[in-house]
Protein backbone atom coordinates (compact mmCIF):
# COMPACT_ATOMS: atom_id res chain seq x y z
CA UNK A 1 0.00 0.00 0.00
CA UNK A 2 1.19 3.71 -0.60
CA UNK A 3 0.46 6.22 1.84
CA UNK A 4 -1.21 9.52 0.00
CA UNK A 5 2.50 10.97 0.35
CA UNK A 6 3.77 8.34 -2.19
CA UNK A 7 5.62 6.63 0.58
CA UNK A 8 5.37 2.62 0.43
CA UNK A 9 4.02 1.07 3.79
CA UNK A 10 6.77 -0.58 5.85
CA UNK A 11 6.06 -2.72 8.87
CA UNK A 12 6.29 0.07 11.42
CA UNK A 13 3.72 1.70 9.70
CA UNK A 14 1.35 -1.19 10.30
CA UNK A 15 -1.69 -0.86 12.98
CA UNK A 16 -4.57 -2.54 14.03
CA UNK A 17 -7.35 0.00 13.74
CA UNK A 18 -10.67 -0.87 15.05
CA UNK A 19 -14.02 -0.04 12.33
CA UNK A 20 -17.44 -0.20 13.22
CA UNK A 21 -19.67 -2.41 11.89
CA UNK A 22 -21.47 -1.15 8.99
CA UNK A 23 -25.40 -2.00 9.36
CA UNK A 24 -27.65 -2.59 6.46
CA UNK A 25 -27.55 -4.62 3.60
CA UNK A 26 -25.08 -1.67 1.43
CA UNK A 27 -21.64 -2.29 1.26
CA UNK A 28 -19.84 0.77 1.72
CA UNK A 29 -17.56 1.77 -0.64
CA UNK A 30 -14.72 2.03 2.30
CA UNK A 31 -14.59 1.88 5.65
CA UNK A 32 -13.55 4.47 8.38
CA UNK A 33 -11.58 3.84 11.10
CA UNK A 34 -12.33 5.06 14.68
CA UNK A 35 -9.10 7.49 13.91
CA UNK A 36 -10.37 8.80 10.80
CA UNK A 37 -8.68 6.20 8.36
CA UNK A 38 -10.34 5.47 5.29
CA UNK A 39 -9.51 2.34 4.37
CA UNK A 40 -10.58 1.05 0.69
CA UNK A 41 -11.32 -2.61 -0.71
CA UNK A 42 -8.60 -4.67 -0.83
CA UNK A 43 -6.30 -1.95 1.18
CA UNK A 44 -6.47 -4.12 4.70
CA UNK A 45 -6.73 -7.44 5.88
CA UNK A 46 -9.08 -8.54 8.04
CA UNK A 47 -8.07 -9.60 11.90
CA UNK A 48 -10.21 -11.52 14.11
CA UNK A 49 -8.46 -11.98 17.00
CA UNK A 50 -6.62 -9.76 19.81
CA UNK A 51 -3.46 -9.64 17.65
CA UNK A 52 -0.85 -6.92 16.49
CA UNK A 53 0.05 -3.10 17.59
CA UNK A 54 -3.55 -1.32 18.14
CA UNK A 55 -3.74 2.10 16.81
CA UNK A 56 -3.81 4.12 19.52
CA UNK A 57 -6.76 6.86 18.42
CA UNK A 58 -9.10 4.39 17.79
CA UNK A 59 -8.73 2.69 21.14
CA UNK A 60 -9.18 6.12 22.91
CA UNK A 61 -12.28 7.06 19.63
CA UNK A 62 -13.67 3.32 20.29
CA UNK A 63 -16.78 3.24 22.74
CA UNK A 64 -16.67 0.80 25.83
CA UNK A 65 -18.03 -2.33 25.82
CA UNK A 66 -21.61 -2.62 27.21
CA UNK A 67 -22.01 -4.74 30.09
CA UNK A 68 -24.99 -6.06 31.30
């Protein structure tokens, strides 16, 4: 991936942002991030456990869990 600088994506550049859940039957054309990222088909692979560096802004963005 190239950032919008031009600048290839190295591994320290790599995050684990957290996206809400689009509802509906639409797919979105891309995806925003709790930090703002937009993130585009085929621009991000998908993580479904508790793995990698979590970006920062979206854990402080991201709301807390509901208990019950």
């Amino acid at each position: 991936m190239t950032l919008p600088g031009g600048r290839v994506v190295g591994e320290t550049d790599r995050e684990v942002h957290l996206i809400p859940i689009p509802l509906g039957d639409d797919r979105p054309a891309a995806l925003v991030a709790y930090c703002g990222l937009v993130i585009r088909p085929g621009q991000a692979d998908l993580v479904d456990t508790l793995a990698g560096m979590p970006c920062p802004l979206c854990m402080v963005r991201s709301p807390a869990p509901v208990t019950r």
